[in-house]
N, C-alpha and C. Protein backbone atom coordinates (compact mmCIF):
# COMPACT_ATOMS: atom_id res chain seq x y z
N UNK A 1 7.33 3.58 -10.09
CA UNK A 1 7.97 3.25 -8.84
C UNK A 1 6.98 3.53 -7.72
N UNK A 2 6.81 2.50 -6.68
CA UNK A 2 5.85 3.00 -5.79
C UNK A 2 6.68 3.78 -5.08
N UNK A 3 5.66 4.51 -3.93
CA UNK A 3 5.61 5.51 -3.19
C UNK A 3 6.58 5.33 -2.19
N UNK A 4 7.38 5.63 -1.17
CA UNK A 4 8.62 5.26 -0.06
C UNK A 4 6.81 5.09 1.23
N UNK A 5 7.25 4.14 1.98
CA UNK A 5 6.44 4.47 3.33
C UNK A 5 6.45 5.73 3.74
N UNK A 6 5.65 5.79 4.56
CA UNK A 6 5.67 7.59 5.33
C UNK A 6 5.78 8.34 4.67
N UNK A 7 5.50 8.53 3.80
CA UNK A 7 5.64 9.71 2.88
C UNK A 7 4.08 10.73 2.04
N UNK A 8 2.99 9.91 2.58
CA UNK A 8 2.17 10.55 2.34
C UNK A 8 1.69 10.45 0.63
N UNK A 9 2.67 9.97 0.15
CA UNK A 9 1.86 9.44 -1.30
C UNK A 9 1.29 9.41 -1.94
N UNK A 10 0.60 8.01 -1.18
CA UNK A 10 -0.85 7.37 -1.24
C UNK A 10 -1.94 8.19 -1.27
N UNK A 11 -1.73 9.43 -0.59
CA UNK A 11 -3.21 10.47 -0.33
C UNK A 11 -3.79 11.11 -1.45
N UNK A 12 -2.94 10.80 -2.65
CA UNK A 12 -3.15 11.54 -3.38
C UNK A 12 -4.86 11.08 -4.28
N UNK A 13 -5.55 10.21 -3.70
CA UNK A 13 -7.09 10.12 -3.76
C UNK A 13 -6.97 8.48 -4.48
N UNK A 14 -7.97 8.42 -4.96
CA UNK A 14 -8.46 6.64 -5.52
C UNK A 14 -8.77 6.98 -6.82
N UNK A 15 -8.14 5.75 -7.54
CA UNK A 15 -8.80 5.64 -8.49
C UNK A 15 -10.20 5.50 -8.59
N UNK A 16 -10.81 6.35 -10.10
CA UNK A 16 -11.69 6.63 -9.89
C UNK A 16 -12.46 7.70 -9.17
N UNK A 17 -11.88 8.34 -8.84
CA UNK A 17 -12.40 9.42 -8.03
C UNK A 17 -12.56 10.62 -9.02
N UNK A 18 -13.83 11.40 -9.00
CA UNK A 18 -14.34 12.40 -9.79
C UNK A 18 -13.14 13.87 -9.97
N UNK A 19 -12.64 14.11 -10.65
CA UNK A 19 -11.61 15.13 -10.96
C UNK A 19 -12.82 16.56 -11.02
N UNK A 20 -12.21 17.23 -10.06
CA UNK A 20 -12.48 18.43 -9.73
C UNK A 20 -11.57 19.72 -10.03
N UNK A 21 -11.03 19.25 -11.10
CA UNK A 21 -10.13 20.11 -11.73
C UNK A 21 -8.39 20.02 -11.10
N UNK A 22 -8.13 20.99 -11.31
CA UNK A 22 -6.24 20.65 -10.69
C UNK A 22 -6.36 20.09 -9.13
N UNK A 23 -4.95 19.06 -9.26
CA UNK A 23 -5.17 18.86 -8.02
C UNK A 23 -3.70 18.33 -7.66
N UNK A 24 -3.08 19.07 -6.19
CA UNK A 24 -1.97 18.69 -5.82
C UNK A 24 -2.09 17.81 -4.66
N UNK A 25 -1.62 16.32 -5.22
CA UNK A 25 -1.45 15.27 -4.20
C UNK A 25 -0.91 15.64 -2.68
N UNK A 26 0.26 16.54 -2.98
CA UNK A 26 1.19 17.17 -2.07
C UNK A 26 1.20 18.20 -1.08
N UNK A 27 -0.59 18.56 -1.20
CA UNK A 27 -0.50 19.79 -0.56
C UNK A 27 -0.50 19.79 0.93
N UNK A 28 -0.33 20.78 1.88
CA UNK A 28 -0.22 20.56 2.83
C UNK A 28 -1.51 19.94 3.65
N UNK A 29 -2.76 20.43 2.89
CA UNK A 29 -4.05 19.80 3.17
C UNK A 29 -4.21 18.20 3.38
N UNK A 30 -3.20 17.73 2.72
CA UNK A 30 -3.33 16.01 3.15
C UNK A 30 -2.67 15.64 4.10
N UNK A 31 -2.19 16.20 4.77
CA UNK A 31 -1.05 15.66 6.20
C UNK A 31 -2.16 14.93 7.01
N UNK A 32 -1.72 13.71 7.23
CA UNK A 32 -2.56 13.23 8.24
C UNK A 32 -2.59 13.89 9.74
N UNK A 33 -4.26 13.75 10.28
CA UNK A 33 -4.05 14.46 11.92
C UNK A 33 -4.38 13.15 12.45
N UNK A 34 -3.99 11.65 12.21
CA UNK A 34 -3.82 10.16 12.73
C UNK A 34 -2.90 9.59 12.44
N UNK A 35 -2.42 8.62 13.00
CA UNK A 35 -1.35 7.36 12.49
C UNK A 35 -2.22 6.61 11.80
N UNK A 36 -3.43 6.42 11.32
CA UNK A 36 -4.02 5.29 10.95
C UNK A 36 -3.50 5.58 9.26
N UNK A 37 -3.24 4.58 9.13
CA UNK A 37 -2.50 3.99 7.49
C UNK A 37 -1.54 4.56 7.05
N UNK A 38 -0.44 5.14 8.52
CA UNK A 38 0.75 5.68 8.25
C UNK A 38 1.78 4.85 8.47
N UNK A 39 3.24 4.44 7.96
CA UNK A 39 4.18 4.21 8.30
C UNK A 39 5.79 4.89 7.92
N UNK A 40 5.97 4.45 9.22
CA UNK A 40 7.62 5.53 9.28
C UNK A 40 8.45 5.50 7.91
N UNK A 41 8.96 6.74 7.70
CA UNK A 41 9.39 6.86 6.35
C UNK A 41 10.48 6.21 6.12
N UNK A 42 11.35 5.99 7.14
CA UNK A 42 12.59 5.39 7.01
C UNK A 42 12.64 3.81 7.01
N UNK A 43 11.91 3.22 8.64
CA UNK A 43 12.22 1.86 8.84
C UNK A 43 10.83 0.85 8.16
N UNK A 44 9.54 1.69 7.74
CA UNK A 44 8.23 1.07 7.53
C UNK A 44 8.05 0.68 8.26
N UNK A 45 8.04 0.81 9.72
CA UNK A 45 6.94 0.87 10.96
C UNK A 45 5.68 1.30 10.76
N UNK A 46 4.79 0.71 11.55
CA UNK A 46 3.83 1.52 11.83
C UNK A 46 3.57 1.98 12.88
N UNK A 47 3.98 2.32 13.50
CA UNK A 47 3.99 2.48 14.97
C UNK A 47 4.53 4.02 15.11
N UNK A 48 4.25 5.06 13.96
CA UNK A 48 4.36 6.69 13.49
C UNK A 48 3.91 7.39 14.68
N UNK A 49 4.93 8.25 15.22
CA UNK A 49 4.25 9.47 16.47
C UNK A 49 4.45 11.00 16.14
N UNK A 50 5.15 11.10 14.90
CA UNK A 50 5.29 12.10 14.38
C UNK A 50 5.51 12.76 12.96
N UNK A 51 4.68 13.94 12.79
CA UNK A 51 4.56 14.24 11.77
C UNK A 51 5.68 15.57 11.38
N UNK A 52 6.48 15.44 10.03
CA UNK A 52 6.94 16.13 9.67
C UNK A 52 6.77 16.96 8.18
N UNK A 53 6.16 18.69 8.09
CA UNK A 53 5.53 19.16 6.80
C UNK A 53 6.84 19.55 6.26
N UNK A 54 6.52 19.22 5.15
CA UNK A 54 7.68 20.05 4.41
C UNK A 54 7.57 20.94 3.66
N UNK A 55 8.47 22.23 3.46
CA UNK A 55 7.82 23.62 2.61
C UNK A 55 7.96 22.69 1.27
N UNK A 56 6.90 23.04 1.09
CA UNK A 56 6.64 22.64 -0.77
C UNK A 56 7.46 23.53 -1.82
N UNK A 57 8.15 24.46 -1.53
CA UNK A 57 8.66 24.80 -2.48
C UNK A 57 10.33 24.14 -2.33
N UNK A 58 10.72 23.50 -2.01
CA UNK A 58 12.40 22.97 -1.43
C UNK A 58 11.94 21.18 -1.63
N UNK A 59 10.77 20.81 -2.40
CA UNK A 59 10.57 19.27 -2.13
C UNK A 59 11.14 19.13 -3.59
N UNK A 60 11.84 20.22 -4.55
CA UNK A 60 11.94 18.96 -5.74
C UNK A 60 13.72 18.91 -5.82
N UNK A 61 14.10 17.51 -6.40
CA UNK A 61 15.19 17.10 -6.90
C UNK A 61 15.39 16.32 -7.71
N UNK A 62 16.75 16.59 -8.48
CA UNK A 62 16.73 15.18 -9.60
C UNK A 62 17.43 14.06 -9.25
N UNK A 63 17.10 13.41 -10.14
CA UNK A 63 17.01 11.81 -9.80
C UNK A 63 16.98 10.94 -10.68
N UNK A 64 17.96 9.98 -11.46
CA UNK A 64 18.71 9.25 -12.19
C UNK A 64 18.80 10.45 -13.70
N UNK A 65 18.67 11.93 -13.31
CA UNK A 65 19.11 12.60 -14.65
C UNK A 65 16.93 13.05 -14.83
N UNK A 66 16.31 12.78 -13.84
CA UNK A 66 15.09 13.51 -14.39
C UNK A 66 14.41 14.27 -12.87
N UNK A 67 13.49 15.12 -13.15
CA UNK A 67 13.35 15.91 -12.01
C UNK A 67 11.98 15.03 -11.31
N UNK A 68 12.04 15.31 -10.01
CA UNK A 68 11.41 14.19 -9.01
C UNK A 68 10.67 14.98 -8.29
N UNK A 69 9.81 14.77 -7.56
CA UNK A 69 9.16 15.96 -6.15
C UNK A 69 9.12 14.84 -4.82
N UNK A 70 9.29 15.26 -3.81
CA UNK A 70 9.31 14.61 -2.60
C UNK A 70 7.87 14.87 -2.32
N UNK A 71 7.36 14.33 -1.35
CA UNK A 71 5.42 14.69 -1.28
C UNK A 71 5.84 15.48 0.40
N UNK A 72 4.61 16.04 0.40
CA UNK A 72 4.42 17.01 1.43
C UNK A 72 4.55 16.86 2.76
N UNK A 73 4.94 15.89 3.47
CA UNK A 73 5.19 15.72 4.52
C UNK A 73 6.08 14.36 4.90
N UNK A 74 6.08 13.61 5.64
CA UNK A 74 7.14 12.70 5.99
C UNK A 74 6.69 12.21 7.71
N UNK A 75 6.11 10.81 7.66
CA UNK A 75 6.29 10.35 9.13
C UNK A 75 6.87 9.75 9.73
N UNK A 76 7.40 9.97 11.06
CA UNK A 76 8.24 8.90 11.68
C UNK A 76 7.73 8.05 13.24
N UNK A 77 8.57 7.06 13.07
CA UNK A 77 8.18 6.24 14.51
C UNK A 77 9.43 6.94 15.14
N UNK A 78 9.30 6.88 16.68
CA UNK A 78 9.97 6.85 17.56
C UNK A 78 11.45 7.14 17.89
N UNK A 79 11.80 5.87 17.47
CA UNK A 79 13.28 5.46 16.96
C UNK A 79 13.88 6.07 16.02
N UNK A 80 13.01 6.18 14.93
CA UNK A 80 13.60 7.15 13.61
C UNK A 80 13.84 8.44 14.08
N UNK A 81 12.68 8.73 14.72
CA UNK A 81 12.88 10.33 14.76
C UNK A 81 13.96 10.73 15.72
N UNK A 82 14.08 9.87 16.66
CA UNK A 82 15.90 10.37 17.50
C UNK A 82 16.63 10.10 16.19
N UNK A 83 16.93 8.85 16.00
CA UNK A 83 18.28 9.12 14.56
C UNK A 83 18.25 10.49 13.87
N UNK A 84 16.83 10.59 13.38
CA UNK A 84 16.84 12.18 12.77
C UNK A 84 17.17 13.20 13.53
N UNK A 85 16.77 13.51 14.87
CA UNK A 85 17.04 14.19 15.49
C UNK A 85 18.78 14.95 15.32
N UNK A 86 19.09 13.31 15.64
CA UNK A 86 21.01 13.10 16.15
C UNK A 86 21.52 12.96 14.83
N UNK A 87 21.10 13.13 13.58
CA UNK A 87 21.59 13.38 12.67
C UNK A 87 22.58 12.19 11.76
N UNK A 88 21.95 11.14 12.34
CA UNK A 88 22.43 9.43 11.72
C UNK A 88 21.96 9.17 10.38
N UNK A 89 22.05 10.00 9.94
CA UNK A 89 21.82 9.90 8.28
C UNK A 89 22.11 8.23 8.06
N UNK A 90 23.33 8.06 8.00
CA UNK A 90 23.99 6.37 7.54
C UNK A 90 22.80 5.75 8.03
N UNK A 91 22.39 6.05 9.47
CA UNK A 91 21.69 4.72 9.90
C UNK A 91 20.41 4.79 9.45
N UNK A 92 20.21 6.15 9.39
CA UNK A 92 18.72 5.96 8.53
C UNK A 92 18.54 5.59 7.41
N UNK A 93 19.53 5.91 6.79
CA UNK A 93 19.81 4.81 5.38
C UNK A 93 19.53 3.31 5.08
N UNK A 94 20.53 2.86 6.12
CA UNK A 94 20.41 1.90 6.55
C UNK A 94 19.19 1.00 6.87
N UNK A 95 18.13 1.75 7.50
CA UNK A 95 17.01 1.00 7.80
C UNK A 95 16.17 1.31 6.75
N UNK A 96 16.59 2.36 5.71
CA UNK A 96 15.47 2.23 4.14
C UNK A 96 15.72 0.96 3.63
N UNK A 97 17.04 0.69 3.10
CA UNK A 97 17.33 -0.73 2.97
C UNK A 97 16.70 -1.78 3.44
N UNK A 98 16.18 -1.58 4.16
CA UNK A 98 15.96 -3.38 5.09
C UNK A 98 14.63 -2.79 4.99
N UNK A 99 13.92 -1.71 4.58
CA UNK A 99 12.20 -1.43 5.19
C UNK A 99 11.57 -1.91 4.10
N UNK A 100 11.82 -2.30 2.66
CA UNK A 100 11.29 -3.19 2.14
C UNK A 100 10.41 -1.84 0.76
N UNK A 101 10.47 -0.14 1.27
CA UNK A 101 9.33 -0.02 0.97
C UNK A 101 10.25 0.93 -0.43
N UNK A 102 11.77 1.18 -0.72
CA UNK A 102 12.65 1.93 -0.90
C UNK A 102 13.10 1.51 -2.06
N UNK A 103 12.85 1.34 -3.30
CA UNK A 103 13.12 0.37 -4.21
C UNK A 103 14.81 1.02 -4.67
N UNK A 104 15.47 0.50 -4.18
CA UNK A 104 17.01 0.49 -4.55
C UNK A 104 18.16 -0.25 -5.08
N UNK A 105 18.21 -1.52 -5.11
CA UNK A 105 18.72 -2.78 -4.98
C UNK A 105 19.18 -2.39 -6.87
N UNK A 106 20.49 -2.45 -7.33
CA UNK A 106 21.15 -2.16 -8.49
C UNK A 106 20.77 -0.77 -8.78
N UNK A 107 21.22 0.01 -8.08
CA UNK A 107 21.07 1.49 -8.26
C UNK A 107 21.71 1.95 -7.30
N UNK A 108 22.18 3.31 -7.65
CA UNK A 108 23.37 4.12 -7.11
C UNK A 108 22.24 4.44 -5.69
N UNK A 109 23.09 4.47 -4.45
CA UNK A 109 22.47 4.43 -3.10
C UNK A 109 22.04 6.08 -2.77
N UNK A 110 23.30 6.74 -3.43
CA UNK A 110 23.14 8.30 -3.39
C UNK A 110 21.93 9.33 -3.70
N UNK A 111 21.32 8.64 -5.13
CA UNK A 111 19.84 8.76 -5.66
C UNK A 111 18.90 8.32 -5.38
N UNK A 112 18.84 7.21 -4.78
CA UNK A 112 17.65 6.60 -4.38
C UNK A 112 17.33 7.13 -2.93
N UNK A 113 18.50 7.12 -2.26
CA UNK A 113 18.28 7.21 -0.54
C UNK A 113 18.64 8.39 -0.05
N UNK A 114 20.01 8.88 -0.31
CA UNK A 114 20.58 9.69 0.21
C UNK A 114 19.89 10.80 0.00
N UNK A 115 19.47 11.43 -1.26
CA UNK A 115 19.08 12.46 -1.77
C UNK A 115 17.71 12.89 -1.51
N UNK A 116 16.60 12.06 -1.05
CA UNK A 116 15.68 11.78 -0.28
C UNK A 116 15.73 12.60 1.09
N UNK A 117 16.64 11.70 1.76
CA UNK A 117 16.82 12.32 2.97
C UNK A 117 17.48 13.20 3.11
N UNK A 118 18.12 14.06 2.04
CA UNK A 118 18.72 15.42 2.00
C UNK A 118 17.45 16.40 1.76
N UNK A 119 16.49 16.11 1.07
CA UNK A 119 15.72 16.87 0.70
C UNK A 119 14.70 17.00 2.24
N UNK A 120 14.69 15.86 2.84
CA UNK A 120 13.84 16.02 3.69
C UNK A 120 14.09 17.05 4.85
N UNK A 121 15.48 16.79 5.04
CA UNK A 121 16.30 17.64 5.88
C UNK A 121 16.34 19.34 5.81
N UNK A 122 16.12 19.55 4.40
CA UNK A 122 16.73 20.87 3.98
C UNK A 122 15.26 21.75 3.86
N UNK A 123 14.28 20.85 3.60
CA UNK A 123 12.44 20.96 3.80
C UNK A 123 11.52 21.27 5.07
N UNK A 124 12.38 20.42 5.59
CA UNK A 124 11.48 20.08 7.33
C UNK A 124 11.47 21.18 7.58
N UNK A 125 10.32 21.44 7.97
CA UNK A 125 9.28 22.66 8.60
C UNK A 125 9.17 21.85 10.34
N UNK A 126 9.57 21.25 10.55
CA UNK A 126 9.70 21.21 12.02
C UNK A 126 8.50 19.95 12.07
N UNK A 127 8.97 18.86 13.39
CA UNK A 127 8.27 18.36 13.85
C UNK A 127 6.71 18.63 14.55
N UNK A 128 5.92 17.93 14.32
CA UNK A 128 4.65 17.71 15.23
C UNK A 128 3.99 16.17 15.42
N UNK A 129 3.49 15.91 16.77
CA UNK A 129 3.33 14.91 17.12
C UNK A 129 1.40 14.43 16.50
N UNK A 130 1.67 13.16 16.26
CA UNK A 130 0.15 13.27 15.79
C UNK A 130 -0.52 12.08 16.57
N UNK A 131 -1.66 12.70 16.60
CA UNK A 131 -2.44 12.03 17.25
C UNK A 131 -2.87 10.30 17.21
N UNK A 132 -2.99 9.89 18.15
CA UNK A 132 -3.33 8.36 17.84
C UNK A 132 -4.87 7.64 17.87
């Protein structure tokens, strides 16, 4: 399953890249300090002004019956981040659906989406704005 937008993912290096022994995709060391090749976790914007870390120990949950990890941080545009703010869960839902990046479509909405953004919620180490 690919990666959700904004979610930091992707960082986890290139194929091909020389293995230097263990290595956590997730650590807080990969948080971007740019928007460049970020998009909002919820709507897949790119247009990201803020960064959110999450304690790594509160990122795992299960998920269709197997255990999952959320990745280390989470970005948002603008717009998202008031919904988050104001606590519009539904609507942020809502715009995973339509962001294209959320693979859900014949699957229970609760596991795919909801539980996501519960984890993110219960994680968030607090907003910071990142640089452009």
């Amino acid at each position: 399953m690919a990666p959700p937008p904004g979610t930091g993912a992707d960082d986890a290096g290139e194929a091909g890249e020389a293995d230097d022994g263990p290595h956590d995709p997730f650590a807080p060391t990969g948080a971007p300090d740019s928007m460049t090749d970020q998009t909002c976790a919820f709507c897949g914007g790119t247009r990201v002004v803020w960064l959110h870390p999450l304690a790594t120990d509160r990122v795992q949950f299960r998920r269709f019956g197997k255990d999952d990890t959320s990745p280390s941080f989470w970005t948002l545009c603008e717009g998202c981040e008031q919904l988050y703010q104001d606590g519009q869960d539904d609507q942020l839902i809502a715009l995973m659906k339509d962001a294209g990046g959320w693979i859900w479509q014949g699957t229970d909405v609760e596991d795919v989406l909801r539980k996501p953004v519960d984890i993110f919620r219960e994680a968030d180490l607090g907003r910071r704005p990142i640089a452009g």
